[in-house]
Protein backbone atom coordinates (compact mmCIF):
# COMPACT_ATOMS: atom_id res chain seq x y z
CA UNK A 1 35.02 -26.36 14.64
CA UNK A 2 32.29 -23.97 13.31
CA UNK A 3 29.53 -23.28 16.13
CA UNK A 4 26.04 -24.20 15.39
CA UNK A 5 24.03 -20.98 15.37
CA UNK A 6 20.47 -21.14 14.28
CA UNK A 7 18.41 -18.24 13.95
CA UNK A 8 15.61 -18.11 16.61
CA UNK A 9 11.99 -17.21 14.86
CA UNK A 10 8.71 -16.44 15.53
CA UNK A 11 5.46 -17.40 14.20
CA UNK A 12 1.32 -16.56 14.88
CA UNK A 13 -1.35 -18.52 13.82
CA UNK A 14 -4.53 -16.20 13.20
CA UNK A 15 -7.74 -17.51 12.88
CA UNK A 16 -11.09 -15.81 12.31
CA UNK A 17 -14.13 -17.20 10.66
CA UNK A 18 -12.47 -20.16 9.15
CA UNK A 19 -9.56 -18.07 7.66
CA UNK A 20 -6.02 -17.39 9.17
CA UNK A 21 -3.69 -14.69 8.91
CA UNK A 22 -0.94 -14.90 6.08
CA UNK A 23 1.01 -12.36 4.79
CA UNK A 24 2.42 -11.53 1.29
CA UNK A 25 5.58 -10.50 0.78
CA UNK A 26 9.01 -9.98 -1.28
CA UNK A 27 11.10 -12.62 -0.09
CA UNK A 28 14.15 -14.86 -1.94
CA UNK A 29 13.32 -12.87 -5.33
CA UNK A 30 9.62 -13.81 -5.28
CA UNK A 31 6.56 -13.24 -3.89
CA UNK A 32 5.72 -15.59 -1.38
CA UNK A 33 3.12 -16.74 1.59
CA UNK A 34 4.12 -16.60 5.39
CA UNK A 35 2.57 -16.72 8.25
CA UNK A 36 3.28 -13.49 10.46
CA UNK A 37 6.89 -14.44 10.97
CA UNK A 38 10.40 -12.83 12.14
CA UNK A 39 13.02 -12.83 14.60
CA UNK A 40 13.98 -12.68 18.06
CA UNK A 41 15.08 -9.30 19.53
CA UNK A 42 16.99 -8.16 22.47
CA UNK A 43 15.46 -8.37 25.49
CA UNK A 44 12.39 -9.44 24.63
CA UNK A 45 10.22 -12.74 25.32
CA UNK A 46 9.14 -14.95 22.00
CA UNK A 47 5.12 -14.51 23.25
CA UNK A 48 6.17 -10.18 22.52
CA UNK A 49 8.09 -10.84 19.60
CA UNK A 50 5.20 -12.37 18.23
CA UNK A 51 2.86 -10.01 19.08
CA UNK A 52 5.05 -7.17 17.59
CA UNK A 53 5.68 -8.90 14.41
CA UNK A 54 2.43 -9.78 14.32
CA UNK A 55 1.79 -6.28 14.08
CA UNK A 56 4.52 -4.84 12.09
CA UNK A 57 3.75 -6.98 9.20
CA UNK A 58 -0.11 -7.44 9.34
CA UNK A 59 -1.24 -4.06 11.04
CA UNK A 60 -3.08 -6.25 13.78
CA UNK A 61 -3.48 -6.28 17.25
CA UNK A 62 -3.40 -9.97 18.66
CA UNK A 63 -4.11 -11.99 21.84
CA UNK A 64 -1.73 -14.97 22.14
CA UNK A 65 -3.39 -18.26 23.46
CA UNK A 66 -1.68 -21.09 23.07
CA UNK A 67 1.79 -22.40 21.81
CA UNK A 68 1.29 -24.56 18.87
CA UNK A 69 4.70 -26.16 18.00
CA UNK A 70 8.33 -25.18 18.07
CA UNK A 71 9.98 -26.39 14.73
CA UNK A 72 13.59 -27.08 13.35
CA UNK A 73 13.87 -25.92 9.45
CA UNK A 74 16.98 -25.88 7.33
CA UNK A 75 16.58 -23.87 4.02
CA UNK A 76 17.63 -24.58 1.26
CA UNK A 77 18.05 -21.49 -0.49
CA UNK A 78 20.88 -20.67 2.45
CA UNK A 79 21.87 -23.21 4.39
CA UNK A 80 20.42 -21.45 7.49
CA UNK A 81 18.42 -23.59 10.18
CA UNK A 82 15.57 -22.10 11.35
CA UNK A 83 14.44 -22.73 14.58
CA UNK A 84 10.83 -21.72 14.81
CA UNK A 85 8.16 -20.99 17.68
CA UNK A 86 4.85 -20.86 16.26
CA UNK A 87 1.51 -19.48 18.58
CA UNK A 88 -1.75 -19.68 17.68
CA UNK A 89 -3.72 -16.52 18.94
CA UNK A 90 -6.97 -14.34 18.27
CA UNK A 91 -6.79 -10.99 16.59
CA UNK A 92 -8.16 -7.83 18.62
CA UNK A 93 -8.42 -5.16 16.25
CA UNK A 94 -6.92 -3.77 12.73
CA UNK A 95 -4.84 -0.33 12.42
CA UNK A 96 -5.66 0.22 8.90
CA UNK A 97 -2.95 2.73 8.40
CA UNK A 98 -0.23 1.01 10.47
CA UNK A 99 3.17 0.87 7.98
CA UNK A 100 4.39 -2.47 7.21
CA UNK A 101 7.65 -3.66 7.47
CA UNK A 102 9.54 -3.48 4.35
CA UNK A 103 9.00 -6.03 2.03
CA UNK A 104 5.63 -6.90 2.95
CA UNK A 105 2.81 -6.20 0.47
CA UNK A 106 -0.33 -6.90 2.60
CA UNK A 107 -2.04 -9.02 5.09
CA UNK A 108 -4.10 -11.76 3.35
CA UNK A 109 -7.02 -13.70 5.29
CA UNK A 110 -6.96 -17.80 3.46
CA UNK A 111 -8.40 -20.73 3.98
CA UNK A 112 -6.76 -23.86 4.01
CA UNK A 113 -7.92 -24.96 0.98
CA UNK A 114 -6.82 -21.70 -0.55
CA UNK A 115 -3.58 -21.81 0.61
CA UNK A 116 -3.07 -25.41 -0.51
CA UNK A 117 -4.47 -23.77 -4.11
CA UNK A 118 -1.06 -21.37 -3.71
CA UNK A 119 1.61 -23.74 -2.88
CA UNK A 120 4.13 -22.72 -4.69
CA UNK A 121 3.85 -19.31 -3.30
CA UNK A 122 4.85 -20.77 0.28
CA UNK A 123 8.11 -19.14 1.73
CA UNK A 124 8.48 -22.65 3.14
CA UNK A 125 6.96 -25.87 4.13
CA UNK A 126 6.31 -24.68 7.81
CA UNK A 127 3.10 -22.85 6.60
CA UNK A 128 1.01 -25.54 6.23
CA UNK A 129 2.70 -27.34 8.25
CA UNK A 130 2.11 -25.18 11.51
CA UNK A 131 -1.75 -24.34 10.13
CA UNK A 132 -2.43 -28.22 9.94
CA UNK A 133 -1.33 -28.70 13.60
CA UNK A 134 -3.30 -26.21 14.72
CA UNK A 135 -5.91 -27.78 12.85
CA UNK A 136 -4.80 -31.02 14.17
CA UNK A 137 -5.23 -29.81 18.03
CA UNK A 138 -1.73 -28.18 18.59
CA UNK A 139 -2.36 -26.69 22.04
CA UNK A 140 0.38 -26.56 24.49
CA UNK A 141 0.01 -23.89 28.02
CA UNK A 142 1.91 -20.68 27.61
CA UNK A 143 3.23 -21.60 31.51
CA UNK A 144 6.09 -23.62 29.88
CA UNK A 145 7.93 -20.55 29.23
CA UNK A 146 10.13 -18.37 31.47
CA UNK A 147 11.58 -15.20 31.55
């Protein structure tokens, strides 16, 4: 029997003056939208990995709030399920000369509306997915998780 083995992911929601924090970046052969996103490492908690790859992909310095939803994706461009913990936080400051992770052209500030204008750009459906429950209310204590 083949063990079940999703990947465990991170994700921030960034908002400041109506606009959140997306990134743009080489991904599957294209150029697509993401949220500040990535994985899981050793010994460290999700609220840290999102902080760091918060910063290694957007140059900014964030304050996680709030947990806004923990999702269960299965691409189809691999077969890989996702499963993905998504914060909502507020940034701090910008290190304009921070490097980016491979891959990743720049940080991009959108509204809604202008991400909806870019939708086949989105790495996945999660982006607006996870912006419109934040939207929505999506608010959940940060005291539900252990270390």
């Amino acid at each position: 029997m083949t063990r079940f083995t999703p990947h465990i992911t991170v994700a921030t929601i960034i908002e400041k003056d109506g606009r959140f924090l997306f990134v743009k970046e080489h991904a599957e052969k294209r150029i697509v939208l993401n949220q500040p996103a990535g994985h899981l490492e050793m010994d460290e908690s999700l609220i840290q990995a999102a902080i760091r790859e918060t910063l290694e992909e957007t140059g900014w310095d964030i304050e996680i709030s709030h947990l806004i939803g923990i999702y269960l994706y299965k691409a189809p461009s691999n077969n890989i399920t996702y499963q993905r913990v998504c914060f909502a936080g507020r940034p701090l400051a910008q290190r304009t000369d921070y490097p980016l992770d491979d891959g990743i052209i720049a940080p991009v500030w959108l509204t809604r509306d202008e991400l909806l204008a870019q939708r086949d750009s989105w790495r996945s459906p999660m982006v607006l997915r996870s912006v419109d429950d934040y939207l929505n209310g999506a608010r959940f204590s940060l005291d539900v998780f252990k270390n």
